[in-house]
Each structure stands twice: as structure tokens, then as C-alpha cells.
N, C-alpha and C. Protein backbone atom coordinates (compact mmCIF):
# COMPACT_ATOMS: atom_id res chain seq x y z
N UNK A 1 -49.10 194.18 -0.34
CA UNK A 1 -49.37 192.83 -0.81
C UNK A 1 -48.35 191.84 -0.25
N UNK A 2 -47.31 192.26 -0.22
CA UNK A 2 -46.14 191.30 0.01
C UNK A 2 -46.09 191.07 1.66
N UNK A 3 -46.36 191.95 2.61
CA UNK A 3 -46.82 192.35 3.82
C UNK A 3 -48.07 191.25 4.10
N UNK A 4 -48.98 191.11 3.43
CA UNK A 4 -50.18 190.21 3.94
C UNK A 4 -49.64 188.33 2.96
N UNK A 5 -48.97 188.42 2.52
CA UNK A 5 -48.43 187.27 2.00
C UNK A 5 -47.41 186.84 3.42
N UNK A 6 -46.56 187.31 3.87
CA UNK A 6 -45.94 187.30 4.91
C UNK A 6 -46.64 186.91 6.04
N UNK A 7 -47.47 187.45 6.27
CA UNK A 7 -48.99 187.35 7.41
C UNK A 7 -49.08 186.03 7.13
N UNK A 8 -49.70 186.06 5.85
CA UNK A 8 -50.29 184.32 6.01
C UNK A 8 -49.48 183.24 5.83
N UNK A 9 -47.94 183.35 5.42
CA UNK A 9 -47.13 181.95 5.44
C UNK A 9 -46.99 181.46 6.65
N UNK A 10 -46.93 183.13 7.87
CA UNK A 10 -46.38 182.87 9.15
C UNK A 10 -47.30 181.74 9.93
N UNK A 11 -48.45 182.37 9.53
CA UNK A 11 -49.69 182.01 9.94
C UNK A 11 -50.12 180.59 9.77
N UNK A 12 -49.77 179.72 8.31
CA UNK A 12 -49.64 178.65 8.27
C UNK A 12 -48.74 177.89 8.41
N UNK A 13 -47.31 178.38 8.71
CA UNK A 13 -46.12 177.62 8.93
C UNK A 13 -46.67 177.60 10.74
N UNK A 14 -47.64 178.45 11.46
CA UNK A 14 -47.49 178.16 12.84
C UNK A 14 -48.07 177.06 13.19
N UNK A 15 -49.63 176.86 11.95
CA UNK A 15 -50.23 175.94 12.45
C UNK A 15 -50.26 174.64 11.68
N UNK A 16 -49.40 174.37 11.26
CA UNK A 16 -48.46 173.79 10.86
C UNK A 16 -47.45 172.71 11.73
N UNK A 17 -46.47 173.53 12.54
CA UNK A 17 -45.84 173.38 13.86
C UNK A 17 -46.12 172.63 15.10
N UNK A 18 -47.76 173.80 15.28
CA UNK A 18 -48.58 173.17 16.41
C UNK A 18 -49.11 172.20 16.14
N UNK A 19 -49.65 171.61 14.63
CA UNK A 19 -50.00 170.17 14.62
C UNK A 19 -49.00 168.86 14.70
N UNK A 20 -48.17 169.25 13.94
CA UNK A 20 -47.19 168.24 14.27
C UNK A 20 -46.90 168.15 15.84
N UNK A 21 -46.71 169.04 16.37
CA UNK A 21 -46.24 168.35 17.61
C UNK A 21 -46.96 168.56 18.51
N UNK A 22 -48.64 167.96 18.46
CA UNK A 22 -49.46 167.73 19.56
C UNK A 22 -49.32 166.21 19.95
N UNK A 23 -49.61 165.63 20.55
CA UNK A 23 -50.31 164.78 21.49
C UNK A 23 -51.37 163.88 20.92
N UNK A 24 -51.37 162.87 20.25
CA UNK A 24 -53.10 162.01 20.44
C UNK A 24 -53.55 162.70 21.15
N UNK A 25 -55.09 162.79 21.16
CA UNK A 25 -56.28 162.61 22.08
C UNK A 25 -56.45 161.37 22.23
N UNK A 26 -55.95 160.91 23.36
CA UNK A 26 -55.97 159.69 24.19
C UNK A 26 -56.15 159.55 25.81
N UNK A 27 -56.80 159.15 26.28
CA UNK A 27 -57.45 158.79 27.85
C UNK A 27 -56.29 157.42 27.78
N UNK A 28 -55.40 157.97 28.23
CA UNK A 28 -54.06 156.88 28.76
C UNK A 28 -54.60 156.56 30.15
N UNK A 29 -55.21 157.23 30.80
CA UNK A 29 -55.29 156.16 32.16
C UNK A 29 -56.70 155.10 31.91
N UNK A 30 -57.12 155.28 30.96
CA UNK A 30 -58.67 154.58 30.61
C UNK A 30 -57.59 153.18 29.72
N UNK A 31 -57.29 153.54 29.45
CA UNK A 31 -56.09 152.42 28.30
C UNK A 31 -55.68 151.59 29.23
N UNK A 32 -54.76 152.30 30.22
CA UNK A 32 -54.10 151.39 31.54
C UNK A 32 -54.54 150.58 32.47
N UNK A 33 -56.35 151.25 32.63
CA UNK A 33 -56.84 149.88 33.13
C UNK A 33 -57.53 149.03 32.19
N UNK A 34 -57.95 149.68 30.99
CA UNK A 34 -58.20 147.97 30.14
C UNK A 34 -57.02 146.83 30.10
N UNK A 35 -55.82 147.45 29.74
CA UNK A 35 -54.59 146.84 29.92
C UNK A 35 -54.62 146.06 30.99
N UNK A 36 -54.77 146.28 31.59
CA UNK A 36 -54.22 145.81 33.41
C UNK A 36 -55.21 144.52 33.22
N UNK A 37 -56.78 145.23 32.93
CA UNK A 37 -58.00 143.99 32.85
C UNK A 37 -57.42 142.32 31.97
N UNK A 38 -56.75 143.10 30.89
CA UNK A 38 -56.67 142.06 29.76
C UNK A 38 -55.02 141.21 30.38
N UNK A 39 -54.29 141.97 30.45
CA UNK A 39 -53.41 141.09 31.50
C UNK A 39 -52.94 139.76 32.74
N UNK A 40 -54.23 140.47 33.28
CA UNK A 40 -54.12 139.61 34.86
C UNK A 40 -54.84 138.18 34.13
N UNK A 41 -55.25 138.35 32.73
CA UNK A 41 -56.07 137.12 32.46
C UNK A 41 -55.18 136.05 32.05
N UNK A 42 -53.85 136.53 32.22
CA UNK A 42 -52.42 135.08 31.50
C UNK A 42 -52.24 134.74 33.17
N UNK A 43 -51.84 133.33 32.64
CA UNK A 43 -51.98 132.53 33.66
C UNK A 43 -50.24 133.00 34.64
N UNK A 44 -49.74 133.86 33.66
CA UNK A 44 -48.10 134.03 34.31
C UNK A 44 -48.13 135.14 35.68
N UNK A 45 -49.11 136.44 35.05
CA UNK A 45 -48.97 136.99 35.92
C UNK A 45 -50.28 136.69 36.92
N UNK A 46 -49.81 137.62 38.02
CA UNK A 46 -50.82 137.31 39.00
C UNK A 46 -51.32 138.97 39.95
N UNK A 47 -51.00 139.87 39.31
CA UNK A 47 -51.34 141.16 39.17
C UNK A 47 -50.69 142.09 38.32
N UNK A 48 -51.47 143.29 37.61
CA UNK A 48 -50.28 144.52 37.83
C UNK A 48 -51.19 145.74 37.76
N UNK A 49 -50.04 146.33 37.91
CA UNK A 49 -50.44 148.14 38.45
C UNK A 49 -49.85 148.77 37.32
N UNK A 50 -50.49 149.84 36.97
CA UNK A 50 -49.88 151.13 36.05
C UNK A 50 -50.06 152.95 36.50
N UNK A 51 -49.33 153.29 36.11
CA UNK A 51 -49.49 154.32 36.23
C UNK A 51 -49.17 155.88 35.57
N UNK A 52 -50.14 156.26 35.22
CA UNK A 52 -49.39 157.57 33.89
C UNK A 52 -49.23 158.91 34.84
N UNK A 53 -47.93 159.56 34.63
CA UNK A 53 -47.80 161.17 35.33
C UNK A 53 -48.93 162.09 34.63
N UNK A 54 -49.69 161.73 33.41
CA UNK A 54 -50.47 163.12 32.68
C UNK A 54 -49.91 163.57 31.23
N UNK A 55 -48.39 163.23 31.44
CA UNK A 55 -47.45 164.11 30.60
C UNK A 55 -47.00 163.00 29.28
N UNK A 56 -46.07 162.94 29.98
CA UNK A 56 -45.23 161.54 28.43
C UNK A 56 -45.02 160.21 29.11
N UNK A 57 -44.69 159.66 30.59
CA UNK A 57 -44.56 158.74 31.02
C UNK A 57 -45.89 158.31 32.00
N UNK A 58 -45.32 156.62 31.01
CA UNK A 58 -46.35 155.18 31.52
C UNK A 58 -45.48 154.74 32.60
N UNK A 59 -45.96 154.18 33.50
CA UNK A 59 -44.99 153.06 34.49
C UNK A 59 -45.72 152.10 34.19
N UNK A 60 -45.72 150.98 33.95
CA UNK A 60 -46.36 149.22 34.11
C UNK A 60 -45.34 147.93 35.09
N UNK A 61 -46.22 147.69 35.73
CA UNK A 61 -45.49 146.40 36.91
C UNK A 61 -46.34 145.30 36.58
N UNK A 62 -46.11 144.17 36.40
CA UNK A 62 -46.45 143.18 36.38
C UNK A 62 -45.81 142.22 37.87
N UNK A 63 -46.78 141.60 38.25
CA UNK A 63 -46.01 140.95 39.12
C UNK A 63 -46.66 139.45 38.95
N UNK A 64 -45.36 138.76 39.33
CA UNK A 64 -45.53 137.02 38.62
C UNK A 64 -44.96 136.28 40.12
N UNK A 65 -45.75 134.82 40.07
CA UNK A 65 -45.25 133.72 41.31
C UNK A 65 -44.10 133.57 40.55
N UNK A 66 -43.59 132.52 40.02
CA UNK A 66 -42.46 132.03 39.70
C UNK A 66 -42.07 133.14 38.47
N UNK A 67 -40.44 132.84 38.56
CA UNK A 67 -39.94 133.79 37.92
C UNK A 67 -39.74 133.38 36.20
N UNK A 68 -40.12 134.37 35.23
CA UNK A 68 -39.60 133.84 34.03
C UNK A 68 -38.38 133.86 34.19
N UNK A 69 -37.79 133.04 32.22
CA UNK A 69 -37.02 133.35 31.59
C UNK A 69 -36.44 135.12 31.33
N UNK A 70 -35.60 134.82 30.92
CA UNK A 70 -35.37 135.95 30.01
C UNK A 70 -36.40 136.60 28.62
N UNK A 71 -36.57 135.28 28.17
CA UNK A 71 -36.98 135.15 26.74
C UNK A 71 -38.55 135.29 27.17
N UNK A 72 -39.02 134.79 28.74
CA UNK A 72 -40.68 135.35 28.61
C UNK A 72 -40.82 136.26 29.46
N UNK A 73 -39.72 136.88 29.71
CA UNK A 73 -39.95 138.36 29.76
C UNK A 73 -40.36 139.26 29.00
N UNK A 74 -39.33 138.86 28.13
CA UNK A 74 -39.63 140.08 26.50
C UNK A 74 -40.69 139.63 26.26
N UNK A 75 -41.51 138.66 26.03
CA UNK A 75 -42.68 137.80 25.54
C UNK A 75 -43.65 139.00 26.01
N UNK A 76 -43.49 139.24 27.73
CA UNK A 76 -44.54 139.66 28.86
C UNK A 76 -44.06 141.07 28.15
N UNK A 77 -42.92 141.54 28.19
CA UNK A 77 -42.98 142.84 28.33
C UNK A 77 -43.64 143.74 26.56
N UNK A 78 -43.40 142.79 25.64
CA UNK A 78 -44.07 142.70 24.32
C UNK A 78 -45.65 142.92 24.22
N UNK A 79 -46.39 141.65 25.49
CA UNK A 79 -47.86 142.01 25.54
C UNK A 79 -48.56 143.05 26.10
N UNK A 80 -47.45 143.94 27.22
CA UNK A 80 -48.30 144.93 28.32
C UNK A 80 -48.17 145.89 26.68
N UNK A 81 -46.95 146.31 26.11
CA UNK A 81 -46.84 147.32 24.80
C UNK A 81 -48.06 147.09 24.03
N UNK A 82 -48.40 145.77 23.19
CA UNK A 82 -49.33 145.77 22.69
C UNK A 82 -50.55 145.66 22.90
N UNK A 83 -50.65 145.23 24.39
CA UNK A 83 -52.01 145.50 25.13
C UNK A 83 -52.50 146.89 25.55
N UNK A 84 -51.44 147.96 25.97
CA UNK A 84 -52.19 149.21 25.87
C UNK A 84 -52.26 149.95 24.36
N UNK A 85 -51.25 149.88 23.45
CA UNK A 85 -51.50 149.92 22.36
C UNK A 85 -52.87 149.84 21.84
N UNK A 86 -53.61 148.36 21.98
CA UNK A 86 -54.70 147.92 21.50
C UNK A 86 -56.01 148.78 22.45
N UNK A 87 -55.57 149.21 23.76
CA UNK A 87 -56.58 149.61 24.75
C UNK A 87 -56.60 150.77 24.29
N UNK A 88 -55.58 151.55 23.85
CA UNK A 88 -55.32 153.15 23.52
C UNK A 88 -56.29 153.27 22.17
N UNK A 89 -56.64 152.05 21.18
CA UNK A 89 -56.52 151.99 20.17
C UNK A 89 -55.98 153.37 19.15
N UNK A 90 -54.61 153.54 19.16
CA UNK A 90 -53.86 154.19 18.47
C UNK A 90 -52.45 153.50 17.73
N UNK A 91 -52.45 153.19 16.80
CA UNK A 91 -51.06 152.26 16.61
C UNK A 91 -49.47 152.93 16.62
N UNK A 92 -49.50 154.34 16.81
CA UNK A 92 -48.20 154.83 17.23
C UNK A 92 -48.29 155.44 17.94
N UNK A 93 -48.85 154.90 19.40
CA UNK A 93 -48.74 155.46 20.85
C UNK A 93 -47.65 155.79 21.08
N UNK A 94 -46.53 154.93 21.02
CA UNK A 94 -45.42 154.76 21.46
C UNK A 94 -44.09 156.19 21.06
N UNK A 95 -44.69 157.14 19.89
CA UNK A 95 -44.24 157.72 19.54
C UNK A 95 -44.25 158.95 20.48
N UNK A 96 -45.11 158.91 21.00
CA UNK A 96 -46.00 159.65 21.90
C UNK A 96 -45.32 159.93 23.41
N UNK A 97 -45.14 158.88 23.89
CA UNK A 97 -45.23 158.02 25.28
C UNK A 97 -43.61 157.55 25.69
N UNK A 98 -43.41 157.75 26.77
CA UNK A 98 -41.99 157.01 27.36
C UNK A 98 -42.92 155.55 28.35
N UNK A 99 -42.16 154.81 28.27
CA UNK A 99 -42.66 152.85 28.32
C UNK A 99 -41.47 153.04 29.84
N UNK A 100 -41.21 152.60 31.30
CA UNK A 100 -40.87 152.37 31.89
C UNK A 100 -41.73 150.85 32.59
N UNK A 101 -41.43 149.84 32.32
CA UNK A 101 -41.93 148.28 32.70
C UNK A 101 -41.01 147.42 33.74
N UNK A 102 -41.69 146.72 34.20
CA UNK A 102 -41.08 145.92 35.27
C UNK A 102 -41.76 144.55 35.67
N UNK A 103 -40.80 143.65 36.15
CA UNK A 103 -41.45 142.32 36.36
C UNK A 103 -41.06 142.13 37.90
N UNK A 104 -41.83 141.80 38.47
CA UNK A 104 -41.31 141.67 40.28
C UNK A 104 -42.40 140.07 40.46
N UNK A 105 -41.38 139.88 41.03
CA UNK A 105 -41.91 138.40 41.91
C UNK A 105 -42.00 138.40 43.52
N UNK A 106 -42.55 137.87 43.92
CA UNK A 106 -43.09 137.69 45.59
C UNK A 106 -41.31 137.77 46.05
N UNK A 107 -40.77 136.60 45.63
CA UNK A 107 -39.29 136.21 46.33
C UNK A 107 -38.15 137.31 46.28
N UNK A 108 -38.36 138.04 45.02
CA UNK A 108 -37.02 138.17 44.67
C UNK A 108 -36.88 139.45 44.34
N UNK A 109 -38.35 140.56 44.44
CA UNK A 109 -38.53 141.69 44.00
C UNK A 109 -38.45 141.94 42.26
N UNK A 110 -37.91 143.13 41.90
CA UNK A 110 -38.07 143.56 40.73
C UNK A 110 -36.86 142.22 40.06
N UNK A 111 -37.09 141.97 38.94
CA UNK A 111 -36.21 140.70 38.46
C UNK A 111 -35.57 141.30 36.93
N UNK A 112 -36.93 141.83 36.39
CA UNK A 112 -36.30 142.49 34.76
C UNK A 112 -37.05 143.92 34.66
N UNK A 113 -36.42 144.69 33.90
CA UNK A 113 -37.24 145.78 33.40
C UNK A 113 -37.07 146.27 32.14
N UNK A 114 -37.59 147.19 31.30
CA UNK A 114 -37.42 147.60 30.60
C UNK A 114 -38.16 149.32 30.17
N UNK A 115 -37.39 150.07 29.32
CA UNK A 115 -37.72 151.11 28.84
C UNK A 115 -37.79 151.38 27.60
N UNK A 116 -38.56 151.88 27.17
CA UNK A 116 -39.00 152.60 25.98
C UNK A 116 -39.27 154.00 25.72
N UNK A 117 -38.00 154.67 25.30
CA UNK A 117 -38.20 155.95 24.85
C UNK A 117 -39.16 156.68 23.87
N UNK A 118 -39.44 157.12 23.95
CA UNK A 118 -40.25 158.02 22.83
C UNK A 118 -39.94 157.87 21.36
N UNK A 119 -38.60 158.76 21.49
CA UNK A 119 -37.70 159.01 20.34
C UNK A 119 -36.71 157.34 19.97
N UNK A 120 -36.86 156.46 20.85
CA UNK A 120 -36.63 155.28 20.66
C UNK A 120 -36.92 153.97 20.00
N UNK A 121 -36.93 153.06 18.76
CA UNK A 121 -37.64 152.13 18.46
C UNK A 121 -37.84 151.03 19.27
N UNK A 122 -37.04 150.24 19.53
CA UNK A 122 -37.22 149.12 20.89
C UNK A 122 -36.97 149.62 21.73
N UNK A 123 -37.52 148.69 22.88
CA UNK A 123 -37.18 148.38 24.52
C UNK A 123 -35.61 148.19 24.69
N UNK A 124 -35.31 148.38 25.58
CA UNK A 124 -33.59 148.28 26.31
C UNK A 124 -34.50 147.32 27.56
N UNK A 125 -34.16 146.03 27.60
CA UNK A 125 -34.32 145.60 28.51
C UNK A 125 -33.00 145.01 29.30
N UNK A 126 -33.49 145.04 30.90
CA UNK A 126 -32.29 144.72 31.38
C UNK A 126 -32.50 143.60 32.83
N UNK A 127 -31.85 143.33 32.96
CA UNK A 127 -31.88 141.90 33.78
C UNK A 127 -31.42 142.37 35.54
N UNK A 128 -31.90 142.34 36.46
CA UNK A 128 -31.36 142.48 37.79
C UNK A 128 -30.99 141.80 38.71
């Protein structure tokens, strides 16, 4: 008795384990181009590209004519988050997912970027 009690704690402590630490079922590259769609429609940028490895990391580029601020960077880099967010429709993607973002202009190349860890709450953005 104590033998098949054993059996089954193991048995539910495994699957247990394996749920916690799956994955959404999420089509992240189906997300990345709604994203991209809903994007190019602000008048700031003037393309961008994304790209997911399969695994845990997003890349997102935005690319803009004139260069922001600082302050509409974070603005920009705030909407690509909540724009695949909304495309993923999952509200803790991010838990999920490593965020690598970037802003590049015609003149001046990459200008700001930012990352978002997994295990991270905000962006670390940084200025170049």
C-alpha cells in the first residue's frame, strides 16, 4: 500500500513539474508579423523586421527617418512589447520570452536598444 502511494505522489509531483514549466502554445512568428503589420502604421517608424530563434528569443528592429528622443524611444520600445503581446494574445508572454529591441535610423545606424529578460520585469534600455 505504501509502495503504490509512493507511485502516485511521484507520479503527480512529475506532472506537476512538467506543467509548470512548459511554454504557451503560441505561434510567435504569426504574432511577429501581426506586430510588424500594426507598427509600420505610426507615422515614426518607417519599417521593421523581427525575428524568433524557435526557443526563448524575439529580436525586433524598428527602423525610423529622424531620430527620437530618449523618452520616444521607450514610448516605441513600450508599443513593439505591447503590440506582440496583443498579437500573441497572451498577457504574460514576456514571462516566457527574452525581448532583444532596437531602433536604427538611415544616418546613424542602431541609436537605442533594449532587453528584456525572461526572469526580468522591465527593459534595460540603453543609448548608443
Amino acid at each position: 500500500m505504501r509502495r503504490k502511494f509512493c507511485i502516485s505522489a511521484a507520479f503527480i509531483l512529475l506532472v506537476l513539474i512538467t506543467a509548470c514549466n512548459q511554454q504557451p502554445d503560441i505561434d510567435m512568428s504569426e504574432a511577429l508579423e501581426k506586430s510588424k503589420g500594426t507598427l509600420i502604421e505610426f507615422d515614426e517608424i518607417e519599417t521593421a523586421a523581427a525575428s524568433f530563434n524557435g526557443e526563448n528569443d524575439v529580436k525586433f528592429r524598428l527602423k525610423v527617418e529622424d531620430e527620437p528622443t530618449e523618452e520616444e524611444a521607450i514610448i516605441l520600445f513600450n508599443e513593439v512589447l505591447d503590440s506582440i503581446t496583443d498579437s500573441a494574445d497572451h498577457s504574460e508572454l514576456w514571462q516566457y520570452y527574452n525581448a532583444y529591441f532596437d531602433i536604427k535610423s538611415y544616418d546613424s545606424g542602431v541609436i537605442y536598444e533594449a532587453i528584456k529578460h525572461k526572469e526580468e520585469e522591465d527593459f534595460k534600455y540603453m543609448l548608443n
